[in-house]
Protein backbone atom coordinates (compact mmCIF):
# COMPACT_ATOMS: atom_id res chain seq x y z
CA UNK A 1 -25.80 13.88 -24.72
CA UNK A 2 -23.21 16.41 -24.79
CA UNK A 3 -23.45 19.64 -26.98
CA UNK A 4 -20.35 18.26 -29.22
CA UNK A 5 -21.37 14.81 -28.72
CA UNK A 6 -24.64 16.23 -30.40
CA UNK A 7 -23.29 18.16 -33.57
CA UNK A 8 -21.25 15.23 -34.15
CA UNK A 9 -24.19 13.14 -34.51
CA UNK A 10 -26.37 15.74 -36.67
CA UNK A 11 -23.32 17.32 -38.64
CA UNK A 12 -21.24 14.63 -39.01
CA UNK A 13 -23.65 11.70 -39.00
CA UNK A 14 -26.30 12.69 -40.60
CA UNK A 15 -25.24 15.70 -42.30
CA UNK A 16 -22.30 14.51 -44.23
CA UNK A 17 -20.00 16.75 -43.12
CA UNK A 18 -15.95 15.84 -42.63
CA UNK A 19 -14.75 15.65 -38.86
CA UNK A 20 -12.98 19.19 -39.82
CA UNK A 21 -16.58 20.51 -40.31
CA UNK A 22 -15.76 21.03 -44.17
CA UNK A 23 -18.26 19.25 -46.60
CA UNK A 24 -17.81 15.75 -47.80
CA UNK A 25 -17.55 15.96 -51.72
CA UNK A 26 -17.04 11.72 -51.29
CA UNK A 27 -19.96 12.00 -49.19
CA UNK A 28 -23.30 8.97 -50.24
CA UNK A 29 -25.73 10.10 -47.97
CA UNK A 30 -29.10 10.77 -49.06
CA UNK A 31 -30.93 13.93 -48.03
CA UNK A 32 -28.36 15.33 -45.13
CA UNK A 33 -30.32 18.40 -45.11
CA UNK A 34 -33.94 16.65 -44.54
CA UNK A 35 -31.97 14.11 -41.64
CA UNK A 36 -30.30 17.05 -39.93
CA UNK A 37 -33.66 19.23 -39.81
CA UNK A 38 -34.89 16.02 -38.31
CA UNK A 39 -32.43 15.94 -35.99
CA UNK A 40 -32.58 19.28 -34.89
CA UNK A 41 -36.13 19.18 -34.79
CA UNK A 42 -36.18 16.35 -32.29
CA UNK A 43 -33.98 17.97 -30.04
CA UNK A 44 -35.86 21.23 -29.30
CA UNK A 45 -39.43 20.03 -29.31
CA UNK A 46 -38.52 17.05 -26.84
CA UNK A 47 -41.19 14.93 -29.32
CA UNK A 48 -41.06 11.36 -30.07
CA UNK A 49 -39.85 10.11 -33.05
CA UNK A 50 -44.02 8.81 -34.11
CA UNK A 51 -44.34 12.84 -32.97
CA UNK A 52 -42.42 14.23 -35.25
CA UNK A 53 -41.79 11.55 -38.11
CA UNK A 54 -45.77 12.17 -38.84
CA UNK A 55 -45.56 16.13 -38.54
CA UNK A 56 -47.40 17.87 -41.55
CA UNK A 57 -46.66 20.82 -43.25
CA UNK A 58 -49.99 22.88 -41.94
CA UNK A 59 -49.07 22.21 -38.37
CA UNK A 60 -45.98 24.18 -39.04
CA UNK A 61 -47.90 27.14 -40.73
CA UNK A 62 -45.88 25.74 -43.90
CA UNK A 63 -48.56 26.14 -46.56
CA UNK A 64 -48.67 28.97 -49.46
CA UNK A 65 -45.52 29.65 -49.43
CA UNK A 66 -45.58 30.58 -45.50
CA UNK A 67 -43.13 29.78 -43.38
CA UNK A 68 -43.57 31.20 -39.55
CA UNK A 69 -40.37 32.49 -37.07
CA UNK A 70 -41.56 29.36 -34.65
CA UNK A 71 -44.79 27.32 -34.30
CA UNK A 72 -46.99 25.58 -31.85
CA UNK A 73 -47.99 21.74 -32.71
CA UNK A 74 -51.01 20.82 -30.88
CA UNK A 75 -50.50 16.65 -31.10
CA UNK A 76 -53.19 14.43 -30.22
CA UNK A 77 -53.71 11.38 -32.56
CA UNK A 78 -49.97 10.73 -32.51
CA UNK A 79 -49.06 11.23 -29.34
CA UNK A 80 -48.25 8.67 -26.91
CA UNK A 81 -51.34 7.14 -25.51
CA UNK A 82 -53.26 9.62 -27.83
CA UNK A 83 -52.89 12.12 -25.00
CA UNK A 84 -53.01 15.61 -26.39
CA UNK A 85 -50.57 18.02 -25.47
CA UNK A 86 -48.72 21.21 -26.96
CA UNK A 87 -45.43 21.58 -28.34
CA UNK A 88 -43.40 24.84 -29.03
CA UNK A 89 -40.97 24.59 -32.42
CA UNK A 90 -38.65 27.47 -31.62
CA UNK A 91 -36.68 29.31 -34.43
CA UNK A 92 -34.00 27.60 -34.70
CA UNK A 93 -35.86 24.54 -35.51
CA UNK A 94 -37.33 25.89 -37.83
CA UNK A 95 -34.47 27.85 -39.73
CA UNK A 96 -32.71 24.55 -40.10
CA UNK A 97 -35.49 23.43 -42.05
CA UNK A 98 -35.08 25.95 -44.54
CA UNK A 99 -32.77 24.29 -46.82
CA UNK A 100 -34.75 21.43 -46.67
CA UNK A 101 -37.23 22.89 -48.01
CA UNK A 102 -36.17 24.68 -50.47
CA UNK A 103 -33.32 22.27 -52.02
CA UNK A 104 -34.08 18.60 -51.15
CA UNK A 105 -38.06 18.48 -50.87
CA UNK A 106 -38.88 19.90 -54.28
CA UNK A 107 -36.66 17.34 -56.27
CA UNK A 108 -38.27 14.36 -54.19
CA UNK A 109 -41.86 15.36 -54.34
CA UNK A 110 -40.89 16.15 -58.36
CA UNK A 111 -39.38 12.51 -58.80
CA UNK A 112 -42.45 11.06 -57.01
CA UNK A 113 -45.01 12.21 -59.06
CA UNK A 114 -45.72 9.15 -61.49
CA UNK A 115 -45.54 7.19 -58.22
CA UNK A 116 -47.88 9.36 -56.70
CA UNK A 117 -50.62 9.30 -59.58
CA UNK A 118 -50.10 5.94 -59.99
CA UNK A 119 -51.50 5.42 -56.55
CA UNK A 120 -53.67 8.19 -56.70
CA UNK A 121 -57.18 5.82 -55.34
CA UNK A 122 -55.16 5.07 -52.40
CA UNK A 123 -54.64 8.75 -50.96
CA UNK A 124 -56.12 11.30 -49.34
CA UNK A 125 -56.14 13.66 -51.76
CA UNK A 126 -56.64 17.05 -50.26
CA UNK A 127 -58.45 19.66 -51.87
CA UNK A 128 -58.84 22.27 -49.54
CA UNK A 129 -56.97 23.44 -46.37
CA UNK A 130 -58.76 25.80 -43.59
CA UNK A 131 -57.18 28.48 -43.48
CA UNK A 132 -55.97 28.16 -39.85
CA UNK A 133 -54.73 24.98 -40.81
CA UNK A 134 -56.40 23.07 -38.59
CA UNK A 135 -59.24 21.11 -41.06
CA UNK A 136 -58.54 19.70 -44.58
CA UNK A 137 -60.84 18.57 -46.93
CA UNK A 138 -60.43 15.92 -49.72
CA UNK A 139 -61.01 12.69 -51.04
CA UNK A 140 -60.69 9.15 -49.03
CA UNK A 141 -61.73 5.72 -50.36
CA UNK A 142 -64.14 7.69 -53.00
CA UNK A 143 -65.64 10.08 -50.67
CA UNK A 144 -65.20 13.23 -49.96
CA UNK A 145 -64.50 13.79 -45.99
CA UNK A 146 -63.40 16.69 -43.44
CA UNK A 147 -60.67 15.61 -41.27
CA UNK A 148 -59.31 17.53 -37.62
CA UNK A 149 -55.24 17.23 -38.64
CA UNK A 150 -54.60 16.92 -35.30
CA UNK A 151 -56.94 14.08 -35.14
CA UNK A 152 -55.65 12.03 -38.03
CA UNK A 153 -53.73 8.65 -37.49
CA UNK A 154 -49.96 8.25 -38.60
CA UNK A 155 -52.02 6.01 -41.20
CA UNK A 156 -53.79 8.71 -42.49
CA UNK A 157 -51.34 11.42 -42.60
CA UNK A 158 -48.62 8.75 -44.65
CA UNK A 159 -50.96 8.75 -47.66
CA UNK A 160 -51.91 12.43 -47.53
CA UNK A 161 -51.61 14.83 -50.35
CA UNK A 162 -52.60 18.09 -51.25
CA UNK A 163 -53.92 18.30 -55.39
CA UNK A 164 -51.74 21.81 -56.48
CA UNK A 165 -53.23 21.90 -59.78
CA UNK A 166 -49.53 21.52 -60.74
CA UNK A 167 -49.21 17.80 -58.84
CA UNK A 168 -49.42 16.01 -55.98
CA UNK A 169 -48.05 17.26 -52.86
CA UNK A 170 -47.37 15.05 -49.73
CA UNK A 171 -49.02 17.13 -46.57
CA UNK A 172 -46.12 15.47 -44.33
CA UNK A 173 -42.99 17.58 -43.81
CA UNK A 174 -40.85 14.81 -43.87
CA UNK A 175 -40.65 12.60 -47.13
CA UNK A 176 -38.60 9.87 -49.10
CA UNK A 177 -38.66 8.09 -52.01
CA UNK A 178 -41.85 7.62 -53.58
CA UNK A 179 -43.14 10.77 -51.77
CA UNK A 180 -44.59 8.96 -49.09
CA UNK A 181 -43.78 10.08 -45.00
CA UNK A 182 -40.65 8.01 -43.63
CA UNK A 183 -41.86 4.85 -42.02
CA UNK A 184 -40.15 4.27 -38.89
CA UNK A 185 -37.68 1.68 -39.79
CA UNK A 186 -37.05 4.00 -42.75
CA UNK A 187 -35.73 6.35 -40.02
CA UNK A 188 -33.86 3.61 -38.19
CA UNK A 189 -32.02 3.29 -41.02
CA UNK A 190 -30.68 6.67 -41.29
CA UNK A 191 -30.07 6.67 -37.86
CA UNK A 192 -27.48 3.61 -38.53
CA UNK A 193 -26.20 4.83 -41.68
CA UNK A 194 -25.20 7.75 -39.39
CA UNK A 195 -23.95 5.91 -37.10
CA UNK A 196 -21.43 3.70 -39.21
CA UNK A 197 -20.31 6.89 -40.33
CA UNK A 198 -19.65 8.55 -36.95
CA UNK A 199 -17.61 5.24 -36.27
CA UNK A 200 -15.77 5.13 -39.47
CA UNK A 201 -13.39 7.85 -37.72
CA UNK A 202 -11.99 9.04 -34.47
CA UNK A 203 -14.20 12.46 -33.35
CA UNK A 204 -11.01 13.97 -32.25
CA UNK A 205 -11.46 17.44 -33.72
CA UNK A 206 -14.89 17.77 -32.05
CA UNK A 207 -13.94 17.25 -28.80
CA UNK A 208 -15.98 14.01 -28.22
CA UNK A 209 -16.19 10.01 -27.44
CA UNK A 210 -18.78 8.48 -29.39
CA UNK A 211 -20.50 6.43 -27.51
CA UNK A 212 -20.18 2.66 -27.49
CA UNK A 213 -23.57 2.02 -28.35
CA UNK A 214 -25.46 3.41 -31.14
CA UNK A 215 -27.52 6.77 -31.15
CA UNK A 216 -31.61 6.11 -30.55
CA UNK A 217 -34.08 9.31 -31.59
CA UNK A 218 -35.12 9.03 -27.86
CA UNK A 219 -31.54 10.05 -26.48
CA UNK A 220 -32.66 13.37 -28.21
CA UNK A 221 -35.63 13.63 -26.10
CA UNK A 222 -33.85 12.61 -22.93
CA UNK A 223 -31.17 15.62 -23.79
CA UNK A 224 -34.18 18.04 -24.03
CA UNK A 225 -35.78 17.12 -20.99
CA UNK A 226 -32.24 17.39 -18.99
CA UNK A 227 -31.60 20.75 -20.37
CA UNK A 228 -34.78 22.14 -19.90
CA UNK A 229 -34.83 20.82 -17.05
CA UNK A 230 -31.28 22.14 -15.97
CA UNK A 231 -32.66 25.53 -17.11
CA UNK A 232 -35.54 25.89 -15.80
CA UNK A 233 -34.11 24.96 -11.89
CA UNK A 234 -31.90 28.02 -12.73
CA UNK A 235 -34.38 30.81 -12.89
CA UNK A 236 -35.85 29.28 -9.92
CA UNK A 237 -32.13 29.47 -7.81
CA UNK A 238 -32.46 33.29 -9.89
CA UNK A 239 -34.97 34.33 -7.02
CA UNK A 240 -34.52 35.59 -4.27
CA UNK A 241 -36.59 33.11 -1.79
CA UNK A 242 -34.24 30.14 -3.28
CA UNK A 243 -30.82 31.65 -3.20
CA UNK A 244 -29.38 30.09 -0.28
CA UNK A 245 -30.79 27.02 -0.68
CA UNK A 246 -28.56 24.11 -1.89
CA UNK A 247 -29.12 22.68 -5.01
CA UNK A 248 -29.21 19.06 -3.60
CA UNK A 249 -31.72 19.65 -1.13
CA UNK A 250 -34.21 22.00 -3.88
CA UNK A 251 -33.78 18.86 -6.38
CA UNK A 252 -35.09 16.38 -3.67
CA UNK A 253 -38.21 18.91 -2.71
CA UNK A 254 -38.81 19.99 -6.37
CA UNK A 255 -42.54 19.93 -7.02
CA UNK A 256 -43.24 22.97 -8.33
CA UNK A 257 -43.14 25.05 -11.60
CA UNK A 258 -39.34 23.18 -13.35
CA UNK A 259 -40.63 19.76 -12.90
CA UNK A 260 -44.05 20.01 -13.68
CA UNK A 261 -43.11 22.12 -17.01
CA UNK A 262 -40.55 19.88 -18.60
CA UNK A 263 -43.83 17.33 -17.42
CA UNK A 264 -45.99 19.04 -19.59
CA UNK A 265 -43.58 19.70 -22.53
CA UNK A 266 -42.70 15.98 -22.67
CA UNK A 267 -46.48 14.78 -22.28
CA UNK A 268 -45.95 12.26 -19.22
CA UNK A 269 -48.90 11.28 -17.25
CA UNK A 270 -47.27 11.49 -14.48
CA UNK A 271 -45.03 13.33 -12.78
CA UNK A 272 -43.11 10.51 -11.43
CA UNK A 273 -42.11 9.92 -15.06
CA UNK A 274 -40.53 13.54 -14.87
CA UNK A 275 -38.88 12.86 -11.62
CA UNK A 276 -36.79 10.06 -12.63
CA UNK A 277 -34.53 12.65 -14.83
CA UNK A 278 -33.56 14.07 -11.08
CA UNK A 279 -31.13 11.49 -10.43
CA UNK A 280 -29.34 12.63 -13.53
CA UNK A 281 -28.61 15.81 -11.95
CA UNK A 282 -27.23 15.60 -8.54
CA UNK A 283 -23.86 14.02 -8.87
CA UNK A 284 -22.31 16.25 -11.79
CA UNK A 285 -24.40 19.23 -10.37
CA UNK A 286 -21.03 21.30 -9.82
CA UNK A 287 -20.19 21.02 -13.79
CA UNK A 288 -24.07 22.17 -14.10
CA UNK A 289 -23.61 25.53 -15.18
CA UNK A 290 -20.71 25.73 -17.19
CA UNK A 291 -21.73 22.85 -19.67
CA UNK A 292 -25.54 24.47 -19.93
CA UNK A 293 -23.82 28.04 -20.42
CA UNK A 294 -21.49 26.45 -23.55
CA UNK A 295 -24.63 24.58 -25.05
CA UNK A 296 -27.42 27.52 -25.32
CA UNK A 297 -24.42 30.15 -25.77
CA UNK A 298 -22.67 28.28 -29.09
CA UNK A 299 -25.92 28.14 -31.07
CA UNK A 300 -27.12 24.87 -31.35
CA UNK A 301 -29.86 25.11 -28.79
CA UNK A 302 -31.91 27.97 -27.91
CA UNK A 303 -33.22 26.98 -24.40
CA UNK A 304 -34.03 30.08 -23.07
CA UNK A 305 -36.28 30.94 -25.98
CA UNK A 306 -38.04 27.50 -24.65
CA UNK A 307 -38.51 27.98 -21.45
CA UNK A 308 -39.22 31.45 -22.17
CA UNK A 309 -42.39 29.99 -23.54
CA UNK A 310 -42.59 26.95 -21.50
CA UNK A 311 -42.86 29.56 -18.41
CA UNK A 312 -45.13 32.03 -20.00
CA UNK A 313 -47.73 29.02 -21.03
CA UNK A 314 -47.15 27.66 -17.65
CA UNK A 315 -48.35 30.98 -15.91
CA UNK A 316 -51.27 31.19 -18.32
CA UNK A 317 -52.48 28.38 -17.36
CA UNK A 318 -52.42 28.72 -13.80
CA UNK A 319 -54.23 32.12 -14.34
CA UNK A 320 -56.86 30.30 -15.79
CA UNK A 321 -57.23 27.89 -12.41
């Protein structure tokens, strides 16, 4: 996915914007600032759309008002597979979230609380939050339990809710009517909503073809592992022992620190998963670094913050064998 291609989709498409960037006053969406924070969100974390659907508000050090520069999402019970990895939410992710937040998510959780009470025997009703943010305490099926967040089931986290003396509030960060987390063909339908708008008119003034087929979360993930990817190579060429060595012939031999970083950042198994992204690279190599330069340099993604991080948990690790 191209960088315009990409704010078409999440400013456009899901944000309700016109195709002259202006807001839509005619615009029927429902909750374009929730869907582009989404959006956004699934871009620079490289998750999966179970990943980051089923996110809750802790694991973002969003609790008491809080609301950290970036975070780091251990995942485990939601992961692919269950395996557990660790995912870094930069800044900008996180900013975009903001209005969110503070506009949309107040008036849903508001409207949802007869709904919410009504089901009350059915929730996890949380009563008290560690405060790391890592344990929560509450009320399931008439008991009281502890419960690891990172170990608790998409299941579990949909019908989770924290008692604030003033209501009920849903733990996830993501929520629709009723209060309740997004199911996943609740998200496949804003992803085609989007889409019929993105194909109601040409995407002339932004500089892009839509494609013919419509946008899956996953092409988000794909673009992040490209990127990164892309980036990552770069610092390598940066040194001087790789210099004069041509790009072709590093991609084919690559089995160091790029590959095995995006690896771990996208939670494959293997890194044969990883590799297959190489092919993507060698034929339009020569438009490389001028498309990577326009896409971290206009503000939409902050790569180098990521593999800033990527790099530095990379080299911790090795340090610890």
């Amino acid at each position: 996915m191209e960088l315009q291609q990409y704010l078409y989709l999440r400013d456009v498409g899901f944000g309700g914007l016109t195709r002259d960037a202006l807001p839509d006053r005619g615009f029927r969406g429902w909750r374009p600032h929730r869907n582009r924070a989404a959006c956004e969100l699934a871009l620079l974390t490289g998750m999966r759309v179970q990943e980051w659907s089923t996110l809750l508000t802790p694991e973002l050090g969003l609790f008491d008002g809080e609301r950290p520069r970036s975070a780091e999402v251990e995942l485990s019970a939601c992961a692919k597979s269950g395996h557990p990895r660790s995912v870094y939410v930069p800044a900008d992710a996180m900013e975009l979230l903001d209005p969110y937040l503070v506009l949309e998510r107040p008036e849903i959780v508001a409207k949802a609380q007869k709904s919410l009470r009504r089901s009350c025997r059915d929730l996890f009703v949380v009563t008290r939050l560690d405060g790391d943010g890592t344990r929560v305490s509450g009320v399931l099926d008439g008991l009281v339990v502890t419960r690891s967040i990172r170990g608790m089931s998409p299941a579990l986290r949909r019908i989770a809710v924290r008692e604030t003396g003033d209501g009920l509030d849903p733990l996830a960060v993501f929520v629709g009517a009723g209060g309740r987390m997004l199911t996943a063909s609740g998200w496949d339908r804003v992803r085609w909503a989007a889409w019929s708008r993105m194909t109601a008119s040409p995407a002339k003034d932004w500089a892009c073809e839509v494609p013919r087929r419509c946008w899956v979360y996953h092409d988000l993930r794909h673009t992040f592992a490209l990127r990164l990817l892309i980036y990552l190579t770069q610092l390598m060429l940066a040194e001087g022992r790789y210099q004069q060595t041509p790009l072709s012939t590093l991609l084919d031999h690559m089995s160091g620190n790029p590959l095995l970083q995006v690896q771990r950042r996208l939670g494959h198994a293997s890194p044969a998963t990883t590799y297959r992204y190489i092919r993507y690279l060698k034929d339009p190599m020569r438009d490389v670094d001028e498309a990577f330069r326009r896409w971290t340099v206009a503000g939409g993604a902050t790569y180098v913050d990521i593999a800033q991080h990527a790099l530095m948990v990379g080299n911790a690790d090795a340090a610890q064998g």
